[in-house]
N, C-alpha and C. Protein backbone atom coordinates (compact mmCIF):
# COMPACT_ATOMS: atom_id res chain seq x y z
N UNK A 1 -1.91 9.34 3.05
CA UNK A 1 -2.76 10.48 2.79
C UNK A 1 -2.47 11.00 1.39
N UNK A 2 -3.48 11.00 0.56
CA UNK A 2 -3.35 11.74 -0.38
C UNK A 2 -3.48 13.20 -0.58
N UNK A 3 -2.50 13.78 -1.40
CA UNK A 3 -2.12 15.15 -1.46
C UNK A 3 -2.29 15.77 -2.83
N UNK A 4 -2.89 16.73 -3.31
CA UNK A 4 -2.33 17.10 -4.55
C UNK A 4 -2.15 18.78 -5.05
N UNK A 5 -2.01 19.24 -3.33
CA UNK A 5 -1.60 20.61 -3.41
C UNK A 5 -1.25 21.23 -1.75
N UNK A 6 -1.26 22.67 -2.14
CA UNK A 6 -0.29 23.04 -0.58
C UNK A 6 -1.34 23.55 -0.42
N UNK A 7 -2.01 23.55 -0.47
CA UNK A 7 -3.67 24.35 0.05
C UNK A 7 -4.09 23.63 1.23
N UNK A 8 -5.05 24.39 1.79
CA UNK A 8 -5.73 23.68 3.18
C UNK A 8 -6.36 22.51 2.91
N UNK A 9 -7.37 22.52 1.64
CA UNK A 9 -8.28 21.28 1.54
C UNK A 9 -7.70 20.40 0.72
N UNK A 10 -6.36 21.13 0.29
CA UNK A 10 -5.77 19.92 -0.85
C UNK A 10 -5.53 18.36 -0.49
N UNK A 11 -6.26 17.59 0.26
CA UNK A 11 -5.45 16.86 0.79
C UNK A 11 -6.93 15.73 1.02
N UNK A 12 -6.88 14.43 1.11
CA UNK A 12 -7.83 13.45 1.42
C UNK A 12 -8.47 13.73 3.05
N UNK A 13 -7.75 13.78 4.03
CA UNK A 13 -8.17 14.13 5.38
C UNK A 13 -8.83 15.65 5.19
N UNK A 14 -8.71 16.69 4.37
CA UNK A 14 -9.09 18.19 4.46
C UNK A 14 -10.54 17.63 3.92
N UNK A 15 -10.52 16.93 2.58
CA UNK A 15 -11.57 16.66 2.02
C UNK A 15 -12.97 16.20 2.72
N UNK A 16 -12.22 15.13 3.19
CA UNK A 16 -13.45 14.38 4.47
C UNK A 16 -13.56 15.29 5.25
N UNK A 17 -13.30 15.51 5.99
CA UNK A 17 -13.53 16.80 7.07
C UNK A 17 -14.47 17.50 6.61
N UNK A 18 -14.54 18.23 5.27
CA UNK A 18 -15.75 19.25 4.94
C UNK A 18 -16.93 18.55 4.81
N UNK A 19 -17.00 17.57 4.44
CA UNK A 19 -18.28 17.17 4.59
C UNK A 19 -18.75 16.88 6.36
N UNK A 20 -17.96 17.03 7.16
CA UNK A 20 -18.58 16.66 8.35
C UNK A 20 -18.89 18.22 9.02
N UNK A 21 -18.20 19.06 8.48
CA UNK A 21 -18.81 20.63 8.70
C UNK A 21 -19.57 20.96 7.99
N UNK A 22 -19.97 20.61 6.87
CA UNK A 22 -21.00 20.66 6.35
C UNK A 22 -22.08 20.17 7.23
N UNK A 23 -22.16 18.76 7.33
CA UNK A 23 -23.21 18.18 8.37
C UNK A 23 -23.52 18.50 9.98
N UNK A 24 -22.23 19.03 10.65
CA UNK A 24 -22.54 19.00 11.71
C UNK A 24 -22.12 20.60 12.43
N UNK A 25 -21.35 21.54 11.49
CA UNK A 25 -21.68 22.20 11.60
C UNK A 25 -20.32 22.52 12.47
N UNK A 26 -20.20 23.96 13.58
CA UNK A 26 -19.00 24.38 14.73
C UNK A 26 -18.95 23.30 15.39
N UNK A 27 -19.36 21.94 15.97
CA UNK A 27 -18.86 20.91 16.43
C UNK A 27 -17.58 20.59 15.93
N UNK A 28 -17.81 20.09 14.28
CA UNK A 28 -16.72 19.45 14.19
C UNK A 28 -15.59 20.63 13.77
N UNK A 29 -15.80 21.76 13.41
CA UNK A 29 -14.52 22.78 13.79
C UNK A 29 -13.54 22.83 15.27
N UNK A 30 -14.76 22.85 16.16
CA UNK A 30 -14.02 22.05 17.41
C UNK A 30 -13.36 21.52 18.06
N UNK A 31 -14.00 20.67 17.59
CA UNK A 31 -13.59 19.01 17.93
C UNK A 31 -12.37 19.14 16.74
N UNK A 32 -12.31 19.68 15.72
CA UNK A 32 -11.24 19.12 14.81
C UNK A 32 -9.61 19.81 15.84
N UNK A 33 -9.75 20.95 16.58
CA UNK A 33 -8.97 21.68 17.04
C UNK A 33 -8.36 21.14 18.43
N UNK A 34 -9.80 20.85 19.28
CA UNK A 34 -9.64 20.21 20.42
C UNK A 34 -8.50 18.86 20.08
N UNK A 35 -8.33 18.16 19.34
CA UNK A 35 -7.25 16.73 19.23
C UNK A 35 -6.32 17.36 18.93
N UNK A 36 -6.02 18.52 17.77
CA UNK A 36 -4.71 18.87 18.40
C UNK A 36 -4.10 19.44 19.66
N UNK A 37 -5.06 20.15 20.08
CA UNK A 37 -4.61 20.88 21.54
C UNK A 37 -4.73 20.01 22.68
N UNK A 38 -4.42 18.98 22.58
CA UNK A 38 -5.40 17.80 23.91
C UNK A 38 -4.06 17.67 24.75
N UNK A 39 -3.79 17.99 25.47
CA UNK A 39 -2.04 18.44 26.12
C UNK A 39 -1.45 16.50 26.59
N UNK A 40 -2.51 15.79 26.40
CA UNK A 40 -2.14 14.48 26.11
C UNK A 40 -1.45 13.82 25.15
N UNK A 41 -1.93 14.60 24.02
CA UNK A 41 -1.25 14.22 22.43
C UNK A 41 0.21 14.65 22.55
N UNK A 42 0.90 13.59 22.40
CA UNK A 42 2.39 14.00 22.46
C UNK A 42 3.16 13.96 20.93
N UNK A 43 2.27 13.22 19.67
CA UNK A 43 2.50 13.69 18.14
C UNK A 43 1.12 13.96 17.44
N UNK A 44 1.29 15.18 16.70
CA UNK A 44 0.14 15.16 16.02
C UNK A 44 0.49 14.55 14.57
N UNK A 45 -0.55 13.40 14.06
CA UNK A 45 -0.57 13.02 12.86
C UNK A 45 -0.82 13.63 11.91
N UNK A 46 -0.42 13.48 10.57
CA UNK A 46 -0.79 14.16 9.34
C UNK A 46 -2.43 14.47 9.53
N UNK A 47 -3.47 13.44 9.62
CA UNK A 47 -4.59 13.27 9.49
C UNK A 47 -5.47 14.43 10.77
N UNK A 48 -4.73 14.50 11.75
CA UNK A 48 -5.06 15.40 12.58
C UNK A 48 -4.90 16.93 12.04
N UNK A 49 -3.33 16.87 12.09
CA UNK A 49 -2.78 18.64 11.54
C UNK A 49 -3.83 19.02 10.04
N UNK A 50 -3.89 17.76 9.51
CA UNK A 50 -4.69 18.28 8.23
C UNK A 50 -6.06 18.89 8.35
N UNK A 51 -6.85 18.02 9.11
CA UNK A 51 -7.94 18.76 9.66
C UNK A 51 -8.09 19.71 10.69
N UNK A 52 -6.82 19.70 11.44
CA UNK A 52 -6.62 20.94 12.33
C UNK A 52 -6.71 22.17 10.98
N UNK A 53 -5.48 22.12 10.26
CA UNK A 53 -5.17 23.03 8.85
C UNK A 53 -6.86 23.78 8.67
N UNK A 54 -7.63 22.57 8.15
CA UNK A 54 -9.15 22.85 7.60
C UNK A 54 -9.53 23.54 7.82
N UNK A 55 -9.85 23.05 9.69
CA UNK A 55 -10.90 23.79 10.44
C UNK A 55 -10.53 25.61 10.46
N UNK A 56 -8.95 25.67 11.18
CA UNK A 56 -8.75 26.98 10.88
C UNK A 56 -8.86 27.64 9.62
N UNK A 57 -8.99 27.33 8.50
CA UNK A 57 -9.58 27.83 7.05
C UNK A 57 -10.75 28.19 7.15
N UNK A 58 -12.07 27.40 7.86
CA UNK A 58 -13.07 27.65 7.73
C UNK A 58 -13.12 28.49 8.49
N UNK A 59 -12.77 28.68 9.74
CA UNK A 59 -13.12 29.50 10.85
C UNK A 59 -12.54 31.20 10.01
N UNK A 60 -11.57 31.29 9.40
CA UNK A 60 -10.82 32.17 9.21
C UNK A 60 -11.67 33.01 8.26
N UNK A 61 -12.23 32.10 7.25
CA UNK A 61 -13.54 32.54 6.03
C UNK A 61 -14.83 32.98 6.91
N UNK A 62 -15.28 32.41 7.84
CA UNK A 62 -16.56 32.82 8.12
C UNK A 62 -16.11 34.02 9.31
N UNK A 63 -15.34 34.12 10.00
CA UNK A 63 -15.07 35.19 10.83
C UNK A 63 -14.15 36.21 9.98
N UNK A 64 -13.77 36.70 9.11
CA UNK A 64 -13.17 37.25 8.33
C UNK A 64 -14.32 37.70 6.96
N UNK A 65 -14.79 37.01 6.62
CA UNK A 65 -15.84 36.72 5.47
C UNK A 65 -15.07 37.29 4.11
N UNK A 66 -13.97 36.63 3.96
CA UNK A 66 -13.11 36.24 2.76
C UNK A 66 -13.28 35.02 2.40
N UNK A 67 -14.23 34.28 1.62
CA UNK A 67 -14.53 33.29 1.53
C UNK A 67 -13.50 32.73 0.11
N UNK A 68 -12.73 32.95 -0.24
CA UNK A 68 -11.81 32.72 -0.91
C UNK A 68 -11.42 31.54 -1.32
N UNK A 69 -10.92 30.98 -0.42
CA UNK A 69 -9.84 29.87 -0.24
C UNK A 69 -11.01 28.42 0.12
N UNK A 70 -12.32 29.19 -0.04
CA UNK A 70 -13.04 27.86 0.28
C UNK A 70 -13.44 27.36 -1.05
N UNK A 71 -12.92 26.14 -1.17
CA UNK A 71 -12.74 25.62 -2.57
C UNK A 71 -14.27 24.50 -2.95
N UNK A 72 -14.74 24.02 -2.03
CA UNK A 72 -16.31 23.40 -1.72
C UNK A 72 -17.48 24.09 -2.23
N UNK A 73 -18.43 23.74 -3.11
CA UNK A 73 -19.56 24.57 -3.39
C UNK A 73 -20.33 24.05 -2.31
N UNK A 74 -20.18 22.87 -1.34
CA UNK A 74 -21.27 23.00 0.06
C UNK A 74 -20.59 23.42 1.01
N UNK A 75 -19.34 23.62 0.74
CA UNK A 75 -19.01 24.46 2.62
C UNK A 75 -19.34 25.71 2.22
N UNK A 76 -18.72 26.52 0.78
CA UNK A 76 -18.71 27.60 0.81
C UNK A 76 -20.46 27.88 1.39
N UNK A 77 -21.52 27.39 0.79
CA UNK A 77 -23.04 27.75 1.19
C UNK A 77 -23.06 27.73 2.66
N UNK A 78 -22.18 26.92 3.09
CA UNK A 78 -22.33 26.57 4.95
C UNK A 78 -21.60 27.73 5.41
N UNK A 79 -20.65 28.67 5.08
CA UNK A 79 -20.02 29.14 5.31
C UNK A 79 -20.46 30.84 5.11
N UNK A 80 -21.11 30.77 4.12
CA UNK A 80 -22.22 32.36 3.51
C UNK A 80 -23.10 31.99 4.70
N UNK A 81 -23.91 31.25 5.27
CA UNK A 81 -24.74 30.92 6.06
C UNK A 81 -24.25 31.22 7.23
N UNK A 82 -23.67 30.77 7.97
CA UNK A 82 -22.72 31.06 9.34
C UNK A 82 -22.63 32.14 9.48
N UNK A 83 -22.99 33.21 10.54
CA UNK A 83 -23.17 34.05 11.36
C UNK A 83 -21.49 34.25 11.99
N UNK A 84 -20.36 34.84 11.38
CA UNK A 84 -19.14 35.21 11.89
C UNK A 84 -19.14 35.18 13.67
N UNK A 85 -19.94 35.81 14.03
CA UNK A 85 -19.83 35.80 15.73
C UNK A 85 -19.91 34.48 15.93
N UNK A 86 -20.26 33.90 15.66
CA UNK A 86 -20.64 32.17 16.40
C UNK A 86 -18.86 31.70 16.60
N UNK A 87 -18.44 32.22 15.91
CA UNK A 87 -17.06 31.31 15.94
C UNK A 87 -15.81 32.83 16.27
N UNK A 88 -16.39 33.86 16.54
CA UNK A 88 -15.32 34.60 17.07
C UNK A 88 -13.91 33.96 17.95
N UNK A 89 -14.77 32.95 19.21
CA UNK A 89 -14.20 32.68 20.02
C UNK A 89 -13.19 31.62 19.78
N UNK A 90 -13.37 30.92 18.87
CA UNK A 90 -12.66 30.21 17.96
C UNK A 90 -11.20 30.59 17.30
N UNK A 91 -10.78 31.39 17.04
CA UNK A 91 -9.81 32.24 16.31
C UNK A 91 -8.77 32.26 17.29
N UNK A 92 -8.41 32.15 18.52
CA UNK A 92 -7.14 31.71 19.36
C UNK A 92 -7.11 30.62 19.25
N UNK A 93 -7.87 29.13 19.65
CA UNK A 93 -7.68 27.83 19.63
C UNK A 93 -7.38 27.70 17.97
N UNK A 94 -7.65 28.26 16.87
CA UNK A 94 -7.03 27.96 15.67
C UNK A 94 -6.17 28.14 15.26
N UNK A 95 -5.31 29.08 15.83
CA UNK A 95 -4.08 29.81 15.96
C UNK A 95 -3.40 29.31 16.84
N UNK A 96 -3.48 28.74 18.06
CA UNK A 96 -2.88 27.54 18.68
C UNK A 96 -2.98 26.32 18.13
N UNK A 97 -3.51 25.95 17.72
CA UNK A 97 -3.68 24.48 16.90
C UNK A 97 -2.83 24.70 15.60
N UNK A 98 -3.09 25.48 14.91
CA UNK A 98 -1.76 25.99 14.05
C UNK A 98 -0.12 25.80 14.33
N UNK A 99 0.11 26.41 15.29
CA UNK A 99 1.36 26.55 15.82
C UNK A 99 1.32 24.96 16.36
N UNK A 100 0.55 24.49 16.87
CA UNK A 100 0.84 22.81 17.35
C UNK A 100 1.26 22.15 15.80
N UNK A 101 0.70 22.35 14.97
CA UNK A 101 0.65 21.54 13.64
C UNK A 101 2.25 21.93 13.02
N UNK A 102 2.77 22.71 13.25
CA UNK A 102 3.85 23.55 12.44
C UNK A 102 5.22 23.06 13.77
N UNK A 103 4.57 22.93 14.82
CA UNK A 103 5.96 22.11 15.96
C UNK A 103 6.44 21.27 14.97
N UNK A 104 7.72 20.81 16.45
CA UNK A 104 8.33 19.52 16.14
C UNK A 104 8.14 18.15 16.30
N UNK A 105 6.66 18.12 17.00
CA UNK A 105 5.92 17.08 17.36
C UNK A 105 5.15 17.00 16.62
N UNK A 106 4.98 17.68 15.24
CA UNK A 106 4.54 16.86 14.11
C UNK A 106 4.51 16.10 12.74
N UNK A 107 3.96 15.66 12.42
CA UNK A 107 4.25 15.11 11.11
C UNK A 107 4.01 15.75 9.72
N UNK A 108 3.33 16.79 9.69
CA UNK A 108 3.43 17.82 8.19
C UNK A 108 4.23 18.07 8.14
N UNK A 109 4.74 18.64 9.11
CA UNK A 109 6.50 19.47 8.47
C UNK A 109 7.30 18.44 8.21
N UNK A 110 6.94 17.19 8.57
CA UNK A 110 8.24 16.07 8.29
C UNK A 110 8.08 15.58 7.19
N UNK A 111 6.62 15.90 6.48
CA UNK A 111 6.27 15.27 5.38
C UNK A 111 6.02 15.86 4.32
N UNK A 112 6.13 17.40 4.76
CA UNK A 112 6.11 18.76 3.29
C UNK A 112 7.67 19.12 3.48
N UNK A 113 8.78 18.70 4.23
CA UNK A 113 10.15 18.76 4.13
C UNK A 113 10.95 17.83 3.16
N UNK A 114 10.00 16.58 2.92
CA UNK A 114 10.37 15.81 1.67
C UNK A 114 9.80 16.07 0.67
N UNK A 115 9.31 17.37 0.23
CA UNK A 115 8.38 18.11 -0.71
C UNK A 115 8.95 18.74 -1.54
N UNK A 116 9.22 19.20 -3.13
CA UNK A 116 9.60 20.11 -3.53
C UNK A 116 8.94 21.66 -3.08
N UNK A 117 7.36 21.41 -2.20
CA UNK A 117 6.75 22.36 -2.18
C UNK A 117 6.47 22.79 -1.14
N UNK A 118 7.42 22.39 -0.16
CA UNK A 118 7.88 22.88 1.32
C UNK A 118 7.25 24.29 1.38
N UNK A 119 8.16 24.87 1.01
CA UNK A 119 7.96 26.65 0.98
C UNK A 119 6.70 27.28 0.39
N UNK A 120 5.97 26.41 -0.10
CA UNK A 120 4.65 27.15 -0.63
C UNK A 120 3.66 26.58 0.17
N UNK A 121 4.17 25.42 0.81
CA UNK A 121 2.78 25.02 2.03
C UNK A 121 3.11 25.92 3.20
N UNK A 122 4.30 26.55 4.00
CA UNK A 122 4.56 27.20 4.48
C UNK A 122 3.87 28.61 4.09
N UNK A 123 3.54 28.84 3.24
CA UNK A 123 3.59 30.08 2.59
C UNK A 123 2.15 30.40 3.00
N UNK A 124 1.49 29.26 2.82
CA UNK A 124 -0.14 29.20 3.21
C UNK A 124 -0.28 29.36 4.29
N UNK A 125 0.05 28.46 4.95
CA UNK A 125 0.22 28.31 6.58
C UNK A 125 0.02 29.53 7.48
N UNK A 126 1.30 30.35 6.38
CA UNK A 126 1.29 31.87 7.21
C UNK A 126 0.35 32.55 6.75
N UNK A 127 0.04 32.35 5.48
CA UNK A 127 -1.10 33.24 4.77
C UNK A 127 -2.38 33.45 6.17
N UNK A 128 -2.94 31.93 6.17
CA UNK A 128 -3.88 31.50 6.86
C UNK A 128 -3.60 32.30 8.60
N UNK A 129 -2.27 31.63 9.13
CA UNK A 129 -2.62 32.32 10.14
C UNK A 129 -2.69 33.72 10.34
N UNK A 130 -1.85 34.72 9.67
CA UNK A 130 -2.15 36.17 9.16
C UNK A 130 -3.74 36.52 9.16
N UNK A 131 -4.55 35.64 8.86
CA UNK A 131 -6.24 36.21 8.58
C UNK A 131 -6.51 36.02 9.63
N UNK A 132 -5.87 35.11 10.55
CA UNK A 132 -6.90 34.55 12.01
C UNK A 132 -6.36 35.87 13.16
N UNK A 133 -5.33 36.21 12.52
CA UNK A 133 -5.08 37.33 14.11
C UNK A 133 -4.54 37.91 13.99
């Protein structure tokens, strides 16, 4: 996976992902959340937590409407567009999917721990979940 910051979308899996919320819209916010929370999954992969990461960004911008951190000139438009209530209900499963991504059953923390920039992806992490609740 390519990386080139501690940000939510910094990352090749964050990247792809927006274009599929772009296209498809609270499905794939969803669905990006639902694979981490699937009480089957016994590790979550980088490629998962990363788009887990995403989805809670987006959700956090359009139910918050701090559109900030959305670094996309087509999500941000998808995201001015989006009606905050649609995804109210959303904001616990992103905040659980969070906390799944940040366990010990996953692989970001094993892989921003060989990071000089450990503490500033952390830093986000909390930023992010701080807006969701």
């Amino acid at each position: 996976m390519g990386t080139w910051g501690t940000g939510s979308f910094d990352n090749d899996s964050a990247a792809d992902f927006i274009k599929e919320v772009v296209e498809d819209g609270v499905v794939a916010l969803r669905e990006a959340l639902e694979v981490v929370l699937d009480p089957d999954l016994d590790y979550v992969e980088a490629e998962e937590g990363s788009r887990a990461i995403a989805a809670a960004e987006v959700i956090a911008a359009v139910t918050s409407g701090d559109h900030r951190n959305i670094t996309d000139d087509d999500l941000l438009a998808w995201v001015e567009e989006t009606d905050g209530r649609t995804l109210t209900d959303q904001r616990e499963p992103a905040l659980d999917a969070l906390e799944r991504v940040l366990g010990p059953d996953s692989e970001l923390p094993e892989l921003w721990e060989e990071s000089d920039d450990l503490r500033d992806w952390q830093r986000d992490v909390q930023r992010l979940r701080a807006s969701l609740g």
